[in-house]
C-alpha atoms as a PDB file:
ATOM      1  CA  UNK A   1       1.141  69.393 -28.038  1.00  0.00           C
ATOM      2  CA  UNK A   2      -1.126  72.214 -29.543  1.00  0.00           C
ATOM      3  CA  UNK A   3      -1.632  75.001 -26.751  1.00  0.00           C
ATOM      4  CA  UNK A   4      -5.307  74.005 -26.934  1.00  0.00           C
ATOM      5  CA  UNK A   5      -4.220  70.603 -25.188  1.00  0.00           C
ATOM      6  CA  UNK A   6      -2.701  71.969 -22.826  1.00  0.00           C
ATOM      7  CA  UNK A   7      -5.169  74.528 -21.361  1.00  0.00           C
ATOM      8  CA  UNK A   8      -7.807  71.483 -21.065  1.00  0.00           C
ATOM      9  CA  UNK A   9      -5.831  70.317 -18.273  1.00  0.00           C
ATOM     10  CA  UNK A  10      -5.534  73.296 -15.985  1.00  0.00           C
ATOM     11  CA  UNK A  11      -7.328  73.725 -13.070  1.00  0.00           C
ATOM     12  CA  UNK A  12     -11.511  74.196 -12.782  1.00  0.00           C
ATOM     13  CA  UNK A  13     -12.752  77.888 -12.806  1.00  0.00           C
ATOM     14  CA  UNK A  14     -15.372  78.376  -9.988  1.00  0.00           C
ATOM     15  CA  UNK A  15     -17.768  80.742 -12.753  1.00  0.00           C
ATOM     16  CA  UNK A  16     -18.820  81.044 -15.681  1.00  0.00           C
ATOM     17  CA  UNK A  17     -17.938  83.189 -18.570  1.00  0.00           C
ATOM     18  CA  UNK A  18     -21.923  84.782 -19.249  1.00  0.00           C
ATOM     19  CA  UNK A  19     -21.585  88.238 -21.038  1.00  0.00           C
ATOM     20  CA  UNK A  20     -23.172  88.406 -24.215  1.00  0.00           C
ATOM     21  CA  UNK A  21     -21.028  89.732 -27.105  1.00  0.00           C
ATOM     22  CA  UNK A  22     -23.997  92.108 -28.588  1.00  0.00           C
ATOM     23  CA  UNK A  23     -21.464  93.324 -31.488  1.00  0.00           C
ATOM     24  CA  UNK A  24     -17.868  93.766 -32.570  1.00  0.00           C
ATOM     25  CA  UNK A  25     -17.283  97.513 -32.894  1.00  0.00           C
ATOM     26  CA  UNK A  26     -13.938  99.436 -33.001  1.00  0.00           C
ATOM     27  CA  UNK A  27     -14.265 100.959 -29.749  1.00  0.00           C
ATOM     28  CA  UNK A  28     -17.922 101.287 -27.720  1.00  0.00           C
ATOM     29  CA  UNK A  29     -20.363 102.747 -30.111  1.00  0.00           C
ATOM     30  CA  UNK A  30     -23.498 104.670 -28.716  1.00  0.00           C
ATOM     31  CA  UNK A  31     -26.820 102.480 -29.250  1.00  0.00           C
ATOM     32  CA  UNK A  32     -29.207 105.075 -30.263  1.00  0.00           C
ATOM     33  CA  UNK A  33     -26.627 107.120 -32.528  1.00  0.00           C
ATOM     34  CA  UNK A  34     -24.219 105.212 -33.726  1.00  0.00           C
ATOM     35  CA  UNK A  35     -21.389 107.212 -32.778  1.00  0.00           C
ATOM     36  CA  UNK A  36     -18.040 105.829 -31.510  1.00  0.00           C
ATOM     37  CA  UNK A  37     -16.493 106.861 -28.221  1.00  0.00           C
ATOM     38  CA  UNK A  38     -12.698 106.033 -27.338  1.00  0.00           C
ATOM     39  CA  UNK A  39     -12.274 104.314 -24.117  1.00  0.00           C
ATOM     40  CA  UNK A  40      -9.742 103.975 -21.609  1.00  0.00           C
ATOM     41  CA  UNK A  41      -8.771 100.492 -20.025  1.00  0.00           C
ATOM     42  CA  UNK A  42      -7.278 100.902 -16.638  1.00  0.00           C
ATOM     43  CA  UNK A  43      -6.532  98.764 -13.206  1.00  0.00           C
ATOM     44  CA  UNK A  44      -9.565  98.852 -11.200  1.00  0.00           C
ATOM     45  CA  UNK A  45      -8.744  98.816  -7.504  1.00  0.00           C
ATOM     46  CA  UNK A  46     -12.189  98.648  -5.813  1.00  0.00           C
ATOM     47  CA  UNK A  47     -11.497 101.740  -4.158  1.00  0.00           C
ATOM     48  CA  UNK A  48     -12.962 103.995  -7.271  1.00  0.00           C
ATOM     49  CA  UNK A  49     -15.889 106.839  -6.021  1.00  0.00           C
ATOM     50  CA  UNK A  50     -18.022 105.581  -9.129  1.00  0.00           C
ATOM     51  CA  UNK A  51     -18.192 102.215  -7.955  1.00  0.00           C
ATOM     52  CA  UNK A  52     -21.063 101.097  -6.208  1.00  0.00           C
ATOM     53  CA  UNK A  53     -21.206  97.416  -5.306  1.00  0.00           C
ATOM     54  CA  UNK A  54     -25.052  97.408  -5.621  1.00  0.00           C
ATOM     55  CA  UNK A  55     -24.751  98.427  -9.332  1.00  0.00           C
ATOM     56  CA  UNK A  56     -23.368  95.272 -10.688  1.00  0.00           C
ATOM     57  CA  UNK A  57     -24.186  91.755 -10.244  1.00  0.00           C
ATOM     58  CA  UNK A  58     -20.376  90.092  -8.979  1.00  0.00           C
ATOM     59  CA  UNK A  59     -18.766  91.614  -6.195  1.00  0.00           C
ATOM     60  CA  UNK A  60     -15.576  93.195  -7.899  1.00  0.00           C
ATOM     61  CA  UNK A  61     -13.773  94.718  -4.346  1.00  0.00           C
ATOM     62  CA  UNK A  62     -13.854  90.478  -4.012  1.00  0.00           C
ATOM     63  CA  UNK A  63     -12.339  89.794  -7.137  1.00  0.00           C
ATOM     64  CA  UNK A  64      -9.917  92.661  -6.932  1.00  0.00           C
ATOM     65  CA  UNK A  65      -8.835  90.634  -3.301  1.00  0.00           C
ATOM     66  CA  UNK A  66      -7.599  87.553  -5.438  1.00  0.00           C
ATOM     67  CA  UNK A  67      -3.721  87.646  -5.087  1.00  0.00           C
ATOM     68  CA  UNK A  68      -3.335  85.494  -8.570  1.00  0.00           C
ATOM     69  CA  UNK A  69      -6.044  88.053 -10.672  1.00  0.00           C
ATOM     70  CA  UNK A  70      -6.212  91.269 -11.694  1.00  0.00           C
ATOM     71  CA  UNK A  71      -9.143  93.726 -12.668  1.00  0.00           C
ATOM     72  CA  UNK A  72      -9.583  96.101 -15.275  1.00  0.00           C
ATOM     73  CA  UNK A  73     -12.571  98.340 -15.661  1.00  0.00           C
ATOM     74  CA  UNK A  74     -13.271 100.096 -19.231  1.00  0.00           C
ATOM     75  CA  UNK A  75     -13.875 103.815 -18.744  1.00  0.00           C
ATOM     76  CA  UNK A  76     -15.567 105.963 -22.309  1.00  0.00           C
ATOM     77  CA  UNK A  77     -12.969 108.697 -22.462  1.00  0.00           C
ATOM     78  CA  UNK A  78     -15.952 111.015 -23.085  1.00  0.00           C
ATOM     79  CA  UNK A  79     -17.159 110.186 -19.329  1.00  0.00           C
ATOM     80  CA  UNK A  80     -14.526 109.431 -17.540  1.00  0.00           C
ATOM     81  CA  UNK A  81     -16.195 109.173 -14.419  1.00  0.00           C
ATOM     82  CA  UNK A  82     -19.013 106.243 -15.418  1.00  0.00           C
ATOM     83  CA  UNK A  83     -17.565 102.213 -15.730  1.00  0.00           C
ATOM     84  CA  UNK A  84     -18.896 100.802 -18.791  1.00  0.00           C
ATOM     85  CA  UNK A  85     -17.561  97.446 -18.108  1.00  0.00           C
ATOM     86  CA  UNK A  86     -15.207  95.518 -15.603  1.00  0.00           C
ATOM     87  CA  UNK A  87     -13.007  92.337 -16.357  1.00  0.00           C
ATOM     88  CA  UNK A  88     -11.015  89.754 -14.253  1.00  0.00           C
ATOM     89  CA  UNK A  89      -8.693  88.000 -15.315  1.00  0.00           C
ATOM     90  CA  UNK A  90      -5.196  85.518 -14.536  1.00  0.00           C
ATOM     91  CA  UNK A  91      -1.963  84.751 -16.165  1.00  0.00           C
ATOM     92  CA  UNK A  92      -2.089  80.668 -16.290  1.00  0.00           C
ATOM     93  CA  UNK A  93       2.105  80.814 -17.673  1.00  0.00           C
ATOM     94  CA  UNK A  94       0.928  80.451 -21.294  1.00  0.00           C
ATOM     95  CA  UNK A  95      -2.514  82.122 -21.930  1.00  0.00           C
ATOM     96  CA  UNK A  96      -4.734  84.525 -19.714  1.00  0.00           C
ATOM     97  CA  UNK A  97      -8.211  82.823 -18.056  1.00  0.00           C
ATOM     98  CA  UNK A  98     -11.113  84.978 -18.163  1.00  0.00           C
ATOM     99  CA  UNK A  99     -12.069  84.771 -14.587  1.00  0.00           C
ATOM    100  CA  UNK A 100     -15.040  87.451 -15.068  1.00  0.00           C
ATOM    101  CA  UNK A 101     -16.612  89.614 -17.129  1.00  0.00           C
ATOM    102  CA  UNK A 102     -19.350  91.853 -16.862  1.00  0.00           C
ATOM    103  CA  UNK A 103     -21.065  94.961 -18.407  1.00  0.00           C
ATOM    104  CA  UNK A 104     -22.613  97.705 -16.303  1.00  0.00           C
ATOM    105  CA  UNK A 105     -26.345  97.300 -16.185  1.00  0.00           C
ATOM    106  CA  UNK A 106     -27.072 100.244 -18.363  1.00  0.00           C
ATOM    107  CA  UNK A 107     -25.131  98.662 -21.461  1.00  0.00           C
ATOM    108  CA  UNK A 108     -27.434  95.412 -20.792  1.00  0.00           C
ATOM    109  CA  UNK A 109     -30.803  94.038 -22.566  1.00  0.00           C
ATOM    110  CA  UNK A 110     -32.551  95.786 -25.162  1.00  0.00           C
ATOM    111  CA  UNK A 111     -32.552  99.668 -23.930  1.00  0.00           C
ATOM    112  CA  UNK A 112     -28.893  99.322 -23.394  1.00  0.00           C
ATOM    113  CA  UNK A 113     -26.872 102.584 -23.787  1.00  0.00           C
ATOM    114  CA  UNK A 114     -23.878 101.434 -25.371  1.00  0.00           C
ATOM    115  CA  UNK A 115     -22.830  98.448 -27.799  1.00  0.00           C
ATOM    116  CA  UNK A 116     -19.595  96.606 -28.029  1.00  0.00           C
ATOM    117  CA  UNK A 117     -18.256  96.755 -24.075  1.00  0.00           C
ATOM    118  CA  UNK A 118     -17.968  93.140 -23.839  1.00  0.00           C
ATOM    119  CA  UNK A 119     -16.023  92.658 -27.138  1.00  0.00           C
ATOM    120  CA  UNK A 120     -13.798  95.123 -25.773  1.00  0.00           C
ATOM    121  CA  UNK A 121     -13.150  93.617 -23.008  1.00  0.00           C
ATOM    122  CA  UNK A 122     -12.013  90.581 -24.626  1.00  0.00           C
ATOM    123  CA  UNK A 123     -10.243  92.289 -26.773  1.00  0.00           C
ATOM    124  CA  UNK A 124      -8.126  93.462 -24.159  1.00  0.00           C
ATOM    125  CA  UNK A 125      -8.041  90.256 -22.331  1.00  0.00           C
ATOM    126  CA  UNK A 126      -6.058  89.091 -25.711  1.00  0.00           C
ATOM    127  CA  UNK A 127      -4.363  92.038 -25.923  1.00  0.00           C
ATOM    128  CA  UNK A 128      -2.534  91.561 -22.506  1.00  0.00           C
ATOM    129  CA  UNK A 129      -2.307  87.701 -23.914  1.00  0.00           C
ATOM    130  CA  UNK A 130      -0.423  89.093 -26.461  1.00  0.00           C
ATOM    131  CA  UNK A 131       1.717  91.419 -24.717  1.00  0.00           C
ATOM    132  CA  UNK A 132       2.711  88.480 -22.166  1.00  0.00           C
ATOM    133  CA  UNK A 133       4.128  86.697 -24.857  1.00  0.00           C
ATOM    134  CA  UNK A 134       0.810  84.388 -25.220  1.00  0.00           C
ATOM    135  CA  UNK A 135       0.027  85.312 -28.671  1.00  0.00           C
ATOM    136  CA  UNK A 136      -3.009  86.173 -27.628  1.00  0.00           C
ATOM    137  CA  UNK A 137      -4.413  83.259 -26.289  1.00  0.00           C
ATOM    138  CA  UNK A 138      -7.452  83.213 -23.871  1.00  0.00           C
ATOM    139  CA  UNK A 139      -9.547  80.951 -22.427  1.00  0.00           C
ATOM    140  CA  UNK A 140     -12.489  80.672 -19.859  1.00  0.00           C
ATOM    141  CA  UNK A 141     -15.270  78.533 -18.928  1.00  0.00           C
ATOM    142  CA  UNK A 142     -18.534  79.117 -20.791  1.00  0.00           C
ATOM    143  CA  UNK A 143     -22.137  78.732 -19.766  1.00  0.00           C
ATOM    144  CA  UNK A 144     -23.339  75.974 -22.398  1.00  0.00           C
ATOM    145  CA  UNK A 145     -25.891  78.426 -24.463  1.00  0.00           C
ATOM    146  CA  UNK A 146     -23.378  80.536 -24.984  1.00  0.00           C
ATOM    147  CA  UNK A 147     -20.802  78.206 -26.303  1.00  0.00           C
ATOM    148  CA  UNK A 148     -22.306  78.501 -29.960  1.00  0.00           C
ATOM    149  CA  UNK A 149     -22.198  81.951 -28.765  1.00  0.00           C
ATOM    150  CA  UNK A 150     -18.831  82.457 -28.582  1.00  0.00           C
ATOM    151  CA  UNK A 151     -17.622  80.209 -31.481  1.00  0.00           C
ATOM    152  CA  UNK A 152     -19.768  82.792 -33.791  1.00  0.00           C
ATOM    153  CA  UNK A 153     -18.647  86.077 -32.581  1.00  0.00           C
ATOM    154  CA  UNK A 154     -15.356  85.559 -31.091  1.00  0.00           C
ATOM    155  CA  UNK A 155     -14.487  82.365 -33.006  1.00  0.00           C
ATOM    156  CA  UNK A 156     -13.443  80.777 -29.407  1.00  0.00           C
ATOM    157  CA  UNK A 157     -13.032  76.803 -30.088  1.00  0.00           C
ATOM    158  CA  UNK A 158     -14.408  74.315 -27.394  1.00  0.00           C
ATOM    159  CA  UNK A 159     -11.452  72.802 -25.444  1.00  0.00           C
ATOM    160  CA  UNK A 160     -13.167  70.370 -23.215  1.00  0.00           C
ATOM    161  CA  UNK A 161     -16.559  70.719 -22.108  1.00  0.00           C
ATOM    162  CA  UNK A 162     -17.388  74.152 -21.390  1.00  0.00           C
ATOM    163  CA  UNK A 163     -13.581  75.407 -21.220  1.00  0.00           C
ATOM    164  CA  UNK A 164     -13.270  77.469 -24.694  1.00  0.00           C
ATOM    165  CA  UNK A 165     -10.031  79.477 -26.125  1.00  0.00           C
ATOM    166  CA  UNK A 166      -9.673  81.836 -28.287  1.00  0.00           C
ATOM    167  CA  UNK A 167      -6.864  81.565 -30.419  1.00  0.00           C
ATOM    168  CA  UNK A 168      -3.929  83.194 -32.327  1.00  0.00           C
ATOM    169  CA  UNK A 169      -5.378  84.265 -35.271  1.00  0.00           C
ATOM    170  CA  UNK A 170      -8.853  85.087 -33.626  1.00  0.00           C
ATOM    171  CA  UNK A 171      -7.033  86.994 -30.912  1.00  0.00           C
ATOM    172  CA  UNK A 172      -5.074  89.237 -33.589  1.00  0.00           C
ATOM    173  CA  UNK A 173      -8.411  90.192 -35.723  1.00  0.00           C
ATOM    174  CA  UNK A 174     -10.109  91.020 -32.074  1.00  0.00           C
ATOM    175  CA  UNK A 175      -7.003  93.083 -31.154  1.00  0.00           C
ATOM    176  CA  UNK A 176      -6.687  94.349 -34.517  1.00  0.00           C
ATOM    177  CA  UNK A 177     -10.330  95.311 -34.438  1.00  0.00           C
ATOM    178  CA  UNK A 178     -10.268  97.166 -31.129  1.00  0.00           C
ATOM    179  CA  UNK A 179      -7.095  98.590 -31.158  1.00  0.00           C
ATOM    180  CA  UNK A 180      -5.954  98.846 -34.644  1.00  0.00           C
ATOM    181  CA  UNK A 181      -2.463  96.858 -33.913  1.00  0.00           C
ATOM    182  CA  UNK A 182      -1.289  93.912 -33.950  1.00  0.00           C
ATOM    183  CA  UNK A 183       2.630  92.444 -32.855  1.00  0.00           C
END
């Protein structure tokens, strides 16, 4: 049985994967320059000064509270004191499910101040995948205009439904992409 089979059967996600993937960079890259800043990915405990609940649009100290997730937030090395984007996500025993993901509200919509936080993020997610043994397998639920979406930029696969993964060999060029490595 292909590991796609098998993730189709676990249990249903209560959200929706809804970020949009604005562009694959090799770290964050500025919007207005072009420049690339390094980032940082790190636990997020709920507890951090710069985090202010009203700021984002999920309730992160909730997610944080989940005994069976865990929740990283993506810091730009050159301001280490700003969250550019925040992730959830849960070991399933064979892949990681994307629980959440979200971008702060400045790297949103058309003014945006920085590109590529998302794709990081999944990036990671696979990375972690990877590290775990999962080769790099992810998968999450996705809202259904963004499952076309997905399959473009990420080159998820549809599952079932709305449940998409990401697989081996799109995990690796994400990773390798992101983090220049690959296991």
């Amino acid at each position: 049985m292909s590991i796609f089979c098998k993730l189709g059967v676990r249990r249903k996600a209560r959200r929706f994967v809804a970020v949009e993937i604005d562009k694959l960079t090799n770290s964050i890259e500025d919007a207005s320059t072009g420049a690339l800043l390094q980032t940082t990915l790190s636990k997020f405990s709920g507890r951090e000064k710069n985090y202010r609940r009203r700021e984002w649009v999920f309730d992160w100290k909730k997610e944080v509270r989940h005994h069976d997730r865990e929740v990283f937030k993506l810091i730009a090395d050159q301001f280490p004191d700003v969250i550019q984007g925040l992730i959830g996500m849960s070991d399933r025993g064979d892949h990681i499910f994307l629980n959440l993901i979200e971008t702060a509200g400045f790297n949103r919509g058309k003014d945006k101040l920085f590109k590529g936080v998302a794709g990081n993020l999944v990036a990671f997610a696979c990375k972690q995948s990877l590290e775990s043994g999962y080769r790099g397998v992810v998968s999450f639920i996705s809202k259904t205009k963004l499952i076309n979406h997905y399959r473009l930029t990420l080159g998820a696969e549809v599952i079932a439904g709305q449940r998409m993964a990401i697989g081996a060999h799109s995990a690796s060029l994400l990773i390798r992409r992101y983090f220049g490595e690959t296991q």
